[in-house]
PDB file of N, CA and C in Angstrom:
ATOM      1  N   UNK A   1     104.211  94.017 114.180  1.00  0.00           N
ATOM      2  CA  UNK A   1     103.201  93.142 114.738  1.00  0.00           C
ATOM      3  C   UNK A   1     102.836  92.111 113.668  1.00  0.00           C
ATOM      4  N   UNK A   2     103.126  90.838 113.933  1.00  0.00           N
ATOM      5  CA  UNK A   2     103.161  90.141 112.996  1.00  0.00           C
ATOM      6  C   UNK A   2     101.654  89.557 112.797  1.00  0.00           C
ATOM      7  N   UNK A   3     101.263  88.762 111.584  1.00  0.00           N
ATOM      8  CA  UNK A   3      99.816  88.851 111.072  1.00  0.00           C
ATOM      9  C   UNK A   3      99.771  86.844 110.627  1.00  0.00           C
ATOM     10  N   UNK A   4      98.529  86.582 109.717  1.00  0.00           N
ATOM     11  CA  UNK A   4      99.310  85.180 109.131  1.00  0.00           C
ATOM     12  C   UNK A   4      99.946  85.669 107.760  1.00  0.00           C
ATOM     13  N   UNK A   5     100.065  86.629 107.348  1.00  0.00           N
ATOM     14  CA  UNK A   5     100.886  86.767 106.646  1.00  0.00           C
ATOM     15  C   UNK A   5     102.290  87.621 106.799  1.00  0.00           C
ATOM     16  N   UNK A   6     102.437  88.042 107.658  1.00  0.00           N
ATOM     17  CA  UNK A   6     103.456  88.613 108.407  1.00  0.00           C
ATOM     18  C   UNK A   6     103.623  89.862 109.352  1.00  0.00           C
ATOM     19  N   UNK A   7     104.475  90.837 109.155  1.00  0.00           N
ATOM     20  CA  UNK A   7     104.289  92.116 109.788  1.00  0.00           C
ATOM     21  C   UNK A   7     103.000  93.250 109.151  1.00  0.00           C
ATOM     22  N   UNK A   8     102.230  93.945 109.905  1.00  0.00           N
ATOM     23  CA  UNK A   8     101.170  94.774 109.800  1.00  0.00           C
ATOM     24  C   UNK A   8     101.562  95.896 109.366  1.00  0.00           C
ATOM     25  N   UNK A   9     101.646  96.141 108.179  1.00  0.00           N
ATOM     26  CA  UNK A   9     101.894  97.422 107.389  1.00  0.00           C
ATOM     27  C   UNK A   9     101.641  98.514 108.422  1.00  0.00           C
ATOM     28  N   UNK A  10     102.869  99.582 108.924  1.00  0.00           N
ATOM     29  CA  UNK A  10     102.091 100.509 109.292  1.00  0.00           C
ATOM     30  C   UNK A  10     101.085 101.253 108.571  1.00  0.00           C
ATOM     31  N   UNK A  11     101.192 101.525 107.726  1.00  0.00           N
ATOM     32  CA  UNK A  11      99.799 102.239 106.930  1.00  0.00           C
ATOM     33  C   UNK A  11      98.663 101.407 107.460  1.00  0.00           C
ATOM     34  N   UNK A  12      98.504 100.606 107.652  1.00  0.00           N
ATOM     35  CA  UNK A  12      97.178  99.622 107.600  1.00  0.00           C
ATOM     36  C   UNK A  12      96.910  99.612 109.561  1.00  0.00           C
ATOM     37  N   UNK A  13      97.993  99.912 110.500  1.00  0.00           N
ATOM     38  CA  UNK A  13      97.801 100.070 111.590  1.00  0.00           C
ATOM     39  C   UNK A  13      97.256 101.922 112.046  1.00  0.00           C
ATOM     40  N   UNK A  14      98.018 102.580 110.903  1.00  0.00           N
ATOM     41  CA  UNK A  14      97.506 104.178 111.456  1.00  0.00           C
ATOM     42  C   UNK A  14      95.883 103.714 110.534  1.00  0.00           C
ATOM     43  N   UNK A  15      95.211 103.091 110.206  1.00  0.00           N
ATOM     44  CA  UNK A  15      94.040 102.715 109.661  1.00  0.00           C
ATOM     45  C   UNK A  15      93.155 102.288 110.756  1.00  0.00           C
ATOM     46  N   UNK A  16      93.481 101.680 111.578  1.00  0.00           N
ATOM     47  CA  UNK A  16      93.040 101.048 112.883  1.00  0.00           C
ATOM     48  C   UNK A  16      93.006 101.619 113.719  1.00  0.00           C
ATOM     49  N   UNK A  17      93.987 102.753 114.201  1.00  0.00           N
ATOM     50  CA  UNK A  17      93.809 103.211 115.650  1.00  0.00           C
ATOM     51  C   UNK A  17      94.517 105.082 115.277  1.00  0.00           C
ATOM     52  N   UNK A  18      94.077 105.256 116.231  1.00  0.00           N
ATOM     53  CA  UNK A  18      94.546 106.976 115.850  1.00  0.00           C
ATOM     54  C   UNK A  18      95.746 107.195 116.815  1.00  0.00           C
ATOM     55  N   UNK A  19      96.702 107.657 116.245  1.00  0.00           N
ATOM     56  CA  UNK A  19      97.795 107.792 117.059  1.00  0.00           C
ATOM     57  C   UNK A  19      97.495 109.285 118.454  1.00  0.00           C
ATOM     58  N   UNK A  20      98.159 108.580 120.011  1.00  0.00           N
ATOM     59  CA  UNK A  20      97.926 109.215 121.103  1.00  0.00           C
ATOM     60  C   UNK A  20      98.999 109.377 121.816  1.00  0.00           C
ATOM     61  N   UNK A  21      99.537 110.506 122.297  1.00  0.00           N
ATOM     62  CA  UNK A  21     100.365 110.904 122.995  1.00  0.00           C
ATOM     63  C   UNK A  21     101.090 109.402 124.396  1.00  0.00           C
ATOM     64  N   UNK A  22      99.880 109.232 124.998  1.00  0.00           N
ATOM     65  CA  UNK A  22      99.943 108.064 126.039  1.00  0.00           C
ATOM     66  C   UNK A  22      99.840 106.865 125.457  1.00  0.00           C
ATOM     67  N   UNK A  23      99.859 106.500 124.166  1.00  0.00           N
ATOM     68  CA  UNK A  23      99.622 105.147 123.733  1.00  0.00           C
ATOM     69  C   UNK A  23     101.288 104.717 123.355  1.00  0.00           C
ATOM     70  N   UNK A  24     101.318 103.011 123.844  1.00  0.00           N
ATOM     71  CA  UNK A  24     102.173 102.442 123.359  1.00  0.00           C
ATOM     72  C   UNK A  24     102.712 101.979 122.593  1.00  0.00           C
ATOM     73  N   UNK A  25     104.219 102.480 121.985  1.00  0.00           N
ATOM     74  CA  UNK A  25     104.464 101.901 120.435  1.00  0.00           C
ATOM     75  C   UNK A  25     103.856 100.604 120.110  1.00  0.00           C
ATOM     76  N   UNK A  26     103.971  99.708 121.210  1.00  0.00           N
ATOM     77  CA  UNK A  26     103.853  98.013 121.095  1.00  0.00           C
ATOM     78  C   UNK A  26     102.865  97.921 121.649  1.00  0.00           C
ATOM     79  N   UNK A  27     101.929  96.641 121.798  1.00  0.00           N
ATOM     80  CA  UNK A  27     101.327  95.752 122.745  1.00  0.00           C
ATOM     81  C   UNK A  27     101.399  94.483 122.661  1.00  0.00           C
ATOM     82  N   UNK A  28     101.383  94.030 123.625  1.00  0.00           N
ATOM     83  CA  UNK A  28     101.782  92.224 123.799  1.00  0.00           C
ATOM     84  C   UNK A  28     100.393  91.549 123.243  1.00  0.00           C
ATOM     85  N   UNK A  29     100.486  91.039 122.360  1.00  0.00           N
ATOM     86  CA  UNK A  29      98.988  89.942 121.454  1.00  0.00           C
ATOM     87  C   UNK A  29      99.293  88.257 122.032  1.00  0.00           C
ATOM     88  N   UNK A  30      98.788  87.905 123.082  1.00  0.00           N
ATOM     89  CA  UNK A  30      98.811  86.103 123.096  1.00  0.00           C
ATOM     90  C   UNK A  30      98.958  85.812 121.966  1.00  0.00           C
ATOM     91  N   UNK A  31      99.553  84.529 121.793  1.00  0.00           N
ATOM     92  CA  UNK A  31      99.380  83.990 120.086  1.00  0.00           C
ATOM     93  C   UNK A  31      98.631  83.491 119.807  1.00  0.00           C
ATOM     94  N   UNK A  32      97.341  83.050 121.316  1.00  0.00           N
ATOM     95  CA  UNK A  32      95.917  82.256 120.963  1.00  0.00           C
ATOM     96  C   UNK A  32      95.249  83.372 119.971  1.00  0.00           C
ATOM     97  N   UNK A  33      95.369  84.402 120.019  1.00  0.00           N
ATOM     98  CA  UNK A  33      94.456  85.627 119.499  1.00  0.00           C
ATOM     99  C   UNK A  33      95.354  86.346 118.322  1.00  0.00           C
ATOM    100  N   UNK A  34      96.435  85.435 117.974  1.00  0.00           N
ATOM    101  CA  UNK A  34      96.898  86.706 116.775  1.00  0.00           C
ATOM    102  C   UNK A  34      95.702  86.392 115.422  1.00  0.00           C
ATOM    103  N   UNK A  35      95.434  85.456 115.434  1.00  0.00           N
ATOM    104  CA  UNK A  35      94.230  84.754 114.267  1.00  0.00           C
ATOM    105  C   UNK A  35      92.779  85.769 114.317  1.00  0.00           C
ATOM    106  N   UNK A  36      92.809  86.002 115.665  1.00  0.00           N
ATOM    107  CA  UNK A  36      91.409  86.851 115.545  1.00  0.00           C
ATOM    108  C   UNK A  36      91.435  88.108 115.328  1.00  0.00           C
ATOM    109  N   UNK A  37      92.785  88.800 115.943  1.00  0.00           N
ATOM    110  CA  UNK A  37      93.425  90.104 115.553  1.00  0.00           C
ATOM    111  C   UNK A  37      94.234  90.161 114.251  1.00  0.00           C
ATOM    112  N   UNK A  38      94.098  89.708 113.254  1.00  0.00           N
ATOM    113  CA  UNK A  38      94.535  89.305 111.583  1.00  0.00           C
ATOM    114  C   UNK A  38      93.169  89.564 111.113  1.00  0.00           C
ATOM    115  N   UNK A  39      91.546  88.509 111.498  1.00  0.00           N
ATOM    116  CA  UNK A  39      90.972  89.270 110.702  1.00  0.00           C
ATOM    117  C   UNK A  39      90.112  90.497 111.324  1.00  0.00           C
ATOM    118  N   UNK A  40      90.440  90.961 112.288  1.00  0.00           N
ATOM    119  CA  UNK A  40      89.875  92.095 113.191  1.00  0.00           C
ATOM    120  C   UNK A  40      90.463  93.464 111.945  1.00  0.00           C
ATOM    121  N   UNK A  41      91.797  93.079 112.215  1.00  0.00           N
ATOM    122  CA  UNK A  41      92.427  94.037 111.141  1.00  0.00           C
ATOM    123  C   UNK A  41      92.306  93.929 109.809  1.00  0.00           C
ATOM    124  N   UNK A  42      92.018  92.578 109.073  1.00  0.00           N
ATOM    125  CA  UNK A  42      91.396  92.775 107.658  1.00  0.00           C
ATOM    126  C   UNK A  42      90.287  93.247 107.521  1.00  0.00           C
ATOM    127  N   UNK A  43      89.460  93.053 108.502  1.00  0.00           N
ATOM    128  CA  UNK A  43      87.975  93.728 107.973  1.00  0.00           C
ATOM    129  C   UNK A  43      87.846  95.211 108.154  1.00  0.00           C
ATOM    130  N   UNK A  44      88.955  96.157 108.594  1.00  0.00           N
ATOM    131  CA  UNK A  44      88.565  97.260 108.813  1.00  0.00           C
ATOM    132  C   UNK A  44      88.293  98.066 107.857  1.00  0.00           C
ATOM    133  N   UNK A  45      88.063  97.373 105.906  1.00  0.00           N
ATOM    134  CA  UNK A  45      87.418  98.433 106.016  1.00  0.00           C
ATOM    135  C   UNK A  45      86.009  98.011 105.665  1.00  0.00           C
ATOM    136  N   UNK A  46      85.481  97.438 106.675  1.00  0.00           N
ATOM    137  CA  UNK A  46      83.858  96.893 106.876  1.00  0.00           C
ATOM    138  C   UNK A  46      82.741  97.522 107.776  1.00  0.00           C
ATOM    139  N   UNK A  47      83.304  98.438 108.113  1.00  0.00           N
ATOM    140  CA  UNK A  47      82.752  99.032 109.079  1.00  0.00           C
ATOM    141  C   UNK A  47      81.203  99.731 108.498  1.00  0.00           C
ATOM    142  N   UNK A  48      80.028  99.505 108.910  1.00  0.00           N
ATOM    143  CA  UNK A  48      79.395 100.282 108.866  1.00  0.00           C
ATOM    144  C   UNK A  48      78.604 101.753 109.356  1.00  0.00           C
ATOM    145  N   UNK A  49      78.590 102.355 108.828  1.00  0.00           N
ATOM    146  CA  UNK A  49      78.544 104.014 109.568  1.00  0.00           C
ATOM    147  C   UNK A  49      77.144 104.314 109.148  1.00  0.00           C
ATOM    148  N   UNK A  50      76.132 104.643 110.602  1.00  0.00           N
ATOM    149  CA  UNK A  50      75.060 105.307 110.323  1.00  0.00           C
ATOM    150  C   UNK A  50      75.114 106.825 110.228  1.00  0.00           C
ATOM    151  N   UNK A  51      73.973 107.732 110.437  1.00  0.00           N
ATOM    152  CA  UNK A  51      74.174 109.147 110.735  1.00  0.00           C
ATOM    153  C   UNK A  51      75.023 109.163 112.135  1.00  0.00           C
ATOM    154  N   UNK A  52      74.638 108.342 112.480  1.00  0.00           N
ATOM    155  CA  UNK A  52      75.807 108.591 114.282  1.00  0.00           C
ATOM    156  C   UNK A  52      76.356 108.080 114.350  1.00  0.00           C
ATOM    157  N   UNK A  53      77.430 107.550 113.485  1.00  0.00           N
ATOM    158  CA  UNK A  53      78.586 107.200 113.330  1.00  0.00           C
ATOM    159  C   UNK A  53      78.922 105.183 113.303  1.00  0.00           C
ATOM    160  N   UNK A  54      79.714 104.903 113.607  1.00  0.00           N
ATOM    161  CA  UNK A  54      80.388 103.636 112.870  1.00  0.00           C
ATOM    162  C   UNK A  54      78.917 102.732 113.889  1.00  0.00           C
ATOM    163  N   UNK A  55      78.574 101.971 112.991  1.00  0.00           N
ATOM    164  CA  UNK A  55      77.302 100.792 113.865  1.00  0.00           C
ATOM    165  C   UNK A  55      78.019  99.461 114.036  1.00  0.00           C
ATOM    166  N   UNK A  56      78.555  98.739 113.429  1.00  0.00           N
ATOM    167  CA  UNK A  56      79.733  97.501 113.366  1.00  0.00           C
ATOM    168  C   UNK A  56      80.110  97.349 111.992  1.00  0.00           C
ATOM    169  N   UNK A  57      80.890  96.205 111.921  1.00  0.00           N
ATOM    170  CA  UNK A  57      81.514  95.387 110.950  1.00  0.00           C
ATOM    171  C   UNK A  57      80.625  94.747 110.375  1.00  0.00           C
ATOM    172  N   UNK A  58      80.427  94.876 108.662  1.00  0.00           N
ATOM    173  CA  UNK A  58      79.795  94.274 107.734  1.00  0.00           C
ATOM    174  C   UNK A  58      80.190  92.629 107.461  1.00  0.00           C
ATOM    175  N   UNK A  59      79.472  91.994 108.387  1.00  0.00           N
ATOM    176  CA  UNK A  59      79.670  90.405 108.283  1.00  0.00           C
ATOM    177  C   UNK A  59      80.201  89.740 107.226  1.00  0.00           C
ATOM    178  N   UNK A  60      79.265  90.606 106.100  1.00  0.00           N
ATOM    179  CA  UNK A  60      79.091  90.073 104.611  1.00  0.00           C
ATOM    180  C   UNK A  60      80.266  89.484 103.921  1.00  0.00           C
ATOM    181  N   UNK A  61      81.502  90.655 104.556  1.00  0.00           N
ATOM    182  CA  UNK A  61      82.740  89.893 103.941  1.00  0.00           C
ATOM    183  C   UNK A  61      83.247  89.124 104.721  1.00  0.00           C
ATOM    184  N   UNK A  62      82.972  88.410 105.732  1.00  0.00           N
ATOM    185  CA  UNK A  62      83.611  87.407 106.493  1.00  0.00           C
ATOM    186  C   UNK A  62      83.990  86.371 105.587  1.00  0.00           C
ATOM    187  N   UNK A  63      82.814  85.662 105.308  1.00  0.00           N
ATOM    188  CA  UNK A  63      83.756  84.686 104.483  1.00  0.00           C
ATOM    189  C   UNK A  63      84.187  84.468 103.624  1.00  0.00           C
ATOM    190  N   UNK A  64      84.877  85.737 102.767  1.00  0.00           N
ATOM    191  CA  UNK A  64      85.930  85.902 102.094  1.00  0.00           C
ATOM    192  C   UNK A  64      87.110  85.901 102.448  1.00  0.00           C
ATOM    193  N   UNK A  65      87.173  86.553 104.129  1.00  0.00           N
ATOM    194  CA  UNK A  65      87.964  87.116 104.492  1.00  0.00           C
ATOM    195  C   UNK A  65      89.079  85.803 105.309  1.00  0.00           C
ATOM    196  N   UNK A  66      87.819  85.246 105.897  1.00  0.00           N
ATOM    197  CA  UNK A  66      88.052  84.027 106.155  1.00  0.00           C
ATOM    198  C   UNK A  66      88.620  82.602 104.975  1.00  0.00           C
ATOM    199  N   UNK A  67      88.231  82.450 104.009  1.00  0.00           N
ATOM    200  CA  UNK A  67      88.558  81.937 103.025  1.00  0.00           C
ATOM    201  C   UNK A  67      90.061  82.401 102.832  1.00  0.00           C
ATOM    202  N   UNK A  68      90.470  84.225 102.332  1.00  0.00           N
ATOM    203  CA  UNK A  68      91.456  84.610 101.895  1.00  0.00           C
ATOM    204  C   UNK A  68      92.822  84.255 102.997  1.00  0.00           C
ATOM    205  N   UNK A  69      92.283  84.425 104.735  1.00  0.00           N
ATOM    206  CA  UNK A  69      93.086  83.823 105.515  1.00  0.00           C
ATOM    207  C   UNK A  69      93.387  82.639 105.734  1.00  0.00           C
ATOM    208  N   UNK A  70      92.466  81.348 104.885  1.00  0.00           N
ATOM    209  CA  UNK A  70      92.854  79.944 105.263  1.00  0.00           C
ATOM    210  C   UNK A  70      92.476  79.705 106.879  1.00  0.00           C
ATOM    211  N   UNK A  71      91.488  80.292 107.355  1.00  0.00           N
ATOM    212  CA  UNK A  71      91.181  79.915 108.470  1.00  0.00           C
ATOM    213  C   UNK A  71      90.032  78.951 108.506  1.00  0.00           C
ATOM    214  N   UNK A  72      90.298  77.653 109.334  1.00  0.00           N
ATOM    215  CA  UNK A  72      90.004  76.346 109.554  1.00  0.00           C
ATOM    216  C   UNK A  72      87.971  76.291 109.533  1.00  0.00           C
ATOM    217  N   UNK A  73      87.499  75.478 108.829  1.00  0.00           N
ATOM    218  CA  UNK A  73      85.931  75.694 109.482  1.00  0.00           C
ATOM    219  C   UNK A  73      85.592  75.524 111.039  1.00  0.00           C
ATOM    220  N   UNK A  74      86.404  74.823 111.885  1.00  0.00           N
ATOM    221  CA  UNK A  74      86.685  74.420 113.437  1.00  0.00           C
ATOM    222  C   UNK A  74      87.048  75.836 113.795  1.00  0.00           C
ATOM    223  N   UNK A  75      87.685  76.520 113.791  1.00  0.00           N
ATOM    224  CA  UNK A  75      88.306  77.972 114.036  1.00  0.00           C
ATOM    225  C   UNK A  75      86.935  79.058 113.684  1.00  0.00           C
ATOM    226  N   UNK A  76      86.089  78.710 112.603  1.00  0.00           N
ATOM    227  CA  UNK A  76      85.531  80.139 112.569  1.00  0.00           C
ATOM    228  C   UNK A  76      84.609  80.251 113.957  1.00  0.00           C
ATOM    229  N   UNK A  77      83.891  79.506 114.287  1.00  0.00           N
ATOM    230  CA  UNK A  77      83.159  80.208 115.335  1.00  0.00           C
ATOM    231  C   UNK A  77      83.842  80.784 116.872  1.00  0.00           C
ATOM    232  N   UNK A  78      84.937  80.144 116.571  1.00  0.00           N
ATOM    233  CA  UNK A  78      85.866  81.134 117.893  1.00  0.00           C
ATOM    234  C   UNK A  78      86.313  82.755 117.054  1.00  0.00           C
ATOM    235  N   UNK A  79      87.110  81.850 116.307  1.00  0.00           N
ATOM    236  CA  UNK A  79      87.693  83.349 115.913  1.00  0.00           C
ATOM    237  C   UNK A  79      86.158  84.536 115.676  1.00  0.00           C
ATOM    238  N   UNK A  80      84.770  84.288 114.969  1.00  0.00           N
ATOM    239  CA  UNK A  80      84.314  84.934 115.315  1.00  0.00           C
ATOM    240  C   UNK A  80      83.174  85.634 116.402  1.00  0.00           C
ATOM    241  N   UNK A  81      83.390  84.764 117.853  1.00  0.00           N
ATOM    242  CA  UNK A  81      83.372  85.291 118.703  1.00  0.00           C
ATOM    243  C   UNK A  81      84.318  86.095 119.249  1.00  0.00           C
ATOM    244  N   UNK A  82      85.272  86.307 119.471  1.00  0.00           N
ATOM    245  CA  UNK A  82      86.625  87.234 119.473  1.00  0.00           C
ATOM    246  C   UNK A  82      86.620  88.473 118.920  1.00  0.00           C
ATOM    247  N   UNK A  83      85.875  88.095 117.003  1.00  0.00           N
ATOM    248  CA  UNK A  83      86.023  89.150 116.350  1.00  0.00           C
ATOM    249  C   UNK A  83      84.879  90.420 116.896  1.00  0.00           C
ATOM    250  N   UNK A  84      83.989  89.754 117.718  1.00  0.00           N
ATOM    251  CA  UNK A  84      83.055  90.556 117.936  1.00  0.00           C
ATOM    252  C   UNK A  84      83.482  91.749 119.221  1.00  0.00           C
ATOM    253  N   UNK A  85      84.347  90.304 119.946  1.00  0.00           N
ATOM    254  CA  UNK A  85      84.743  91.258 121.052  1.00  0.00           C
ATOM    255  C   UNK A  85      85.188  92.630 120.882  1.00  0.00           C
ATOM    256  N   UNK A  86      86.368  92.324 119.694  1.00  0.00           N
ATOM    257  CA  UNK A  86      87.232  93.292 119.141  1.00  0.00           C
ATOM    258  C   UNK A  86      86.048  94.761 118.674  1.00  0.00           C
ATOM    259  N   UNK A  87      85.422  94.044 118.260  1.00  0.00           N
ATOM    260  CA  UNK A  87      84.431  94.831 117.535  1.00  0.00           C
ATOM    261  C   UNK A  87      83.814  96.038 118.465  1.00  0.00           C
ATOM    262  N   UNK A  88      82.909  95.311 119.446  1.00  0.00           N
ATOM    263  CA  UNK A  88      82.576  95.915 120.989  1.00  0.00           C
ATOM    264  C   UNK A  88      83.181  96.520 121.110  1.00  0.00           C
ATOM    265  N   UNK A  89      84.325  96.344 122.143  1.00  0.00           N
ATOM    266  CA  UNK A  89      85.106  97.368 122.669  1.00  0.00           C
ATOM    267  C   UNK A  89      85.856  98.188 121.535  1.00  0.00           C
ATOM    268  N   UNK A  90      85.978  98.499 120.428  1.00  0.00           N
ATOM    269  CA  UNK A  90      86.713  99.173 119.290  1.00  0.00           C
ATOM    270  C   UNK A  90      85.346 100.443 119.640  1.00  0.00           C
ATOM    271  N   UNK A  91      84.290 100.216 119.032  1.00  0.00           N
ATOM    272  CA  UNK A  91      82.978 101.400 119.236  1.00  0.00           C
ATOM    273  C   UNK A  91      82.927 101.856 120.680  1.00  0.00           C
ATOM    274  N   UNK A  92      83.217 100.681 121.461  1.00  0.00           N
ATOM    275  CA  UNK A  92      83.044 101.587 123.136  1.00  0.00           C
ATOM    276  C   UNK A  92      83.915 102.935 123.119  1.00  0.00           C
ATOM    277  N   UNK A  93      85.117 102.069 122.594  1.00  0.00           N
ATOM    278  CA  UNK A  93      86.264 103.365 122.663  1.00  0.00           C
ATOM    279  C   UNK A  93      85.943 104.329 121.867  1.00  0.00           C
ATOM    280  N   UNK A  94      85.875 104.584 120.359  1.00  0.00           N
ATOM    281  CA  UNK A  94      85.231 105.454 119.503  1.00  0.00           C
ATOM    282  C   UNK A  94      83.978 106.219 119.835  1.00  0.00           C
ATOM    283  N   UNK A  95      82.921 105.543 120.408  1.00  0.00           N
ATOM    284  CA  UNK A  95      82.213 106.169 121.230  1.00  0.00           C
ATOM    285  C   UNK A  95      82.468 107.424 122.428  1.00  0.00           C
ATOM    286  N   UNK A  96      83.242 106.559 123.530  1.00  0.00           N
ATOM    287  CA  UNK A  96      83.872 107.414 125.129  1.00  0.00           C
ATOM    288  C   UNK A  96      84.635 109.012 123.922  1.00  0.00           C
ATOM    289  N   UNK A  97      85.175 108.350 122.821  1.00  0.00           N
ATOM    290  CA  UNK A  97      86.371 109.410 122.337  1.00  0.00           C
ATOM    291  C   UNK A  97      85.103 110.696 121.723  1.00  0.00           C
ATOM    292  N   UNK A  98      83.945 109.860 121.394  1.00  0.00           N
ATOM    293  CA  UNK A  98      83.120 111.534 120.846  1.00  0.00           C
ATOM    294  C   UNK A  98      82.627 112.016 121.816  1.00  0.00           C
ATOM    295  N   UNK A  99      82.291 110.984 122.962  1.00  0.00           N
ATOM    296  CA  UNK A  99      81.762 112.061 123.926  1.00  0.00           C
ATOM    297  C   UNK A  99      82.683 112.954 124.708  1.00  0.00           C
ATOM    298  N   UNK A 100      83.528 112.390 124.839  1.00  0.00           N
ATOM    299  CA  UNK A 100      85.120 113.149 125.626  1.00  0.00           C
ATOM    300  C   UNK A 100      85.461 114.288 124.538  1.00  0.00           C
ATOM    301  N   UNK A 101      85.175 114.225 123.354  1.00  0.00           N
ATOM    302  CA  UNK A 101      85.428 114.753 122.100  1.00  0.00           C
ATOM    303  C   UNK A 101      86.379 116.160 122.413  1.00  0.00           C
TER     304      UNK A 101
END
């Protein structure tokens, strides 16, 4: 899965998602969104964790992160609306998975 700097280390993808019997080796990424899914996946390890577990992504390093990707000042406020999306639904799922636990 390629990144702006190229293919996504698997190490850095079993970092992101927990491997599942029904899950697909691949998924299809638009290329409007590989920019927001580059730093979705750099910031993971930003996550902040209360007593009940992950609360979101620590902003703080955005614009490093952003800087380190060369992403455009025109680009950040999309890419981080996107990133939030990612964000959302990442805890929905982590969430459904403790209560299904």
């Amino acid at each position: 899965m390629p990144d702006a700097f190229g293919d996504v280390p698997p190490q850095l993808m079993a970092l992101w998602a927990t491997p599942r019997d029904d899950a697909p080796d691949q998924v299809e990424v638009y290329p409007e969104h590989w920019t927001a899914l580059s730093v979705f996946l750099a910031m993971q390890t930003q996550w902040r964790v209360g007593f009940g577990g992950e609360t979101g992504l620590d902003y703080s390093a955005l614009p490093m992160v952003y800087d380190c990707m060369g992403i455009e000042p025109g680009e950040k406020s999309a890419v981080f609306d996107a990133l939030r999306q990612l964000e959302i639904e990442t805890l929905t799922v982590w969430a459904k998975e403790k209560k299904d636990g």
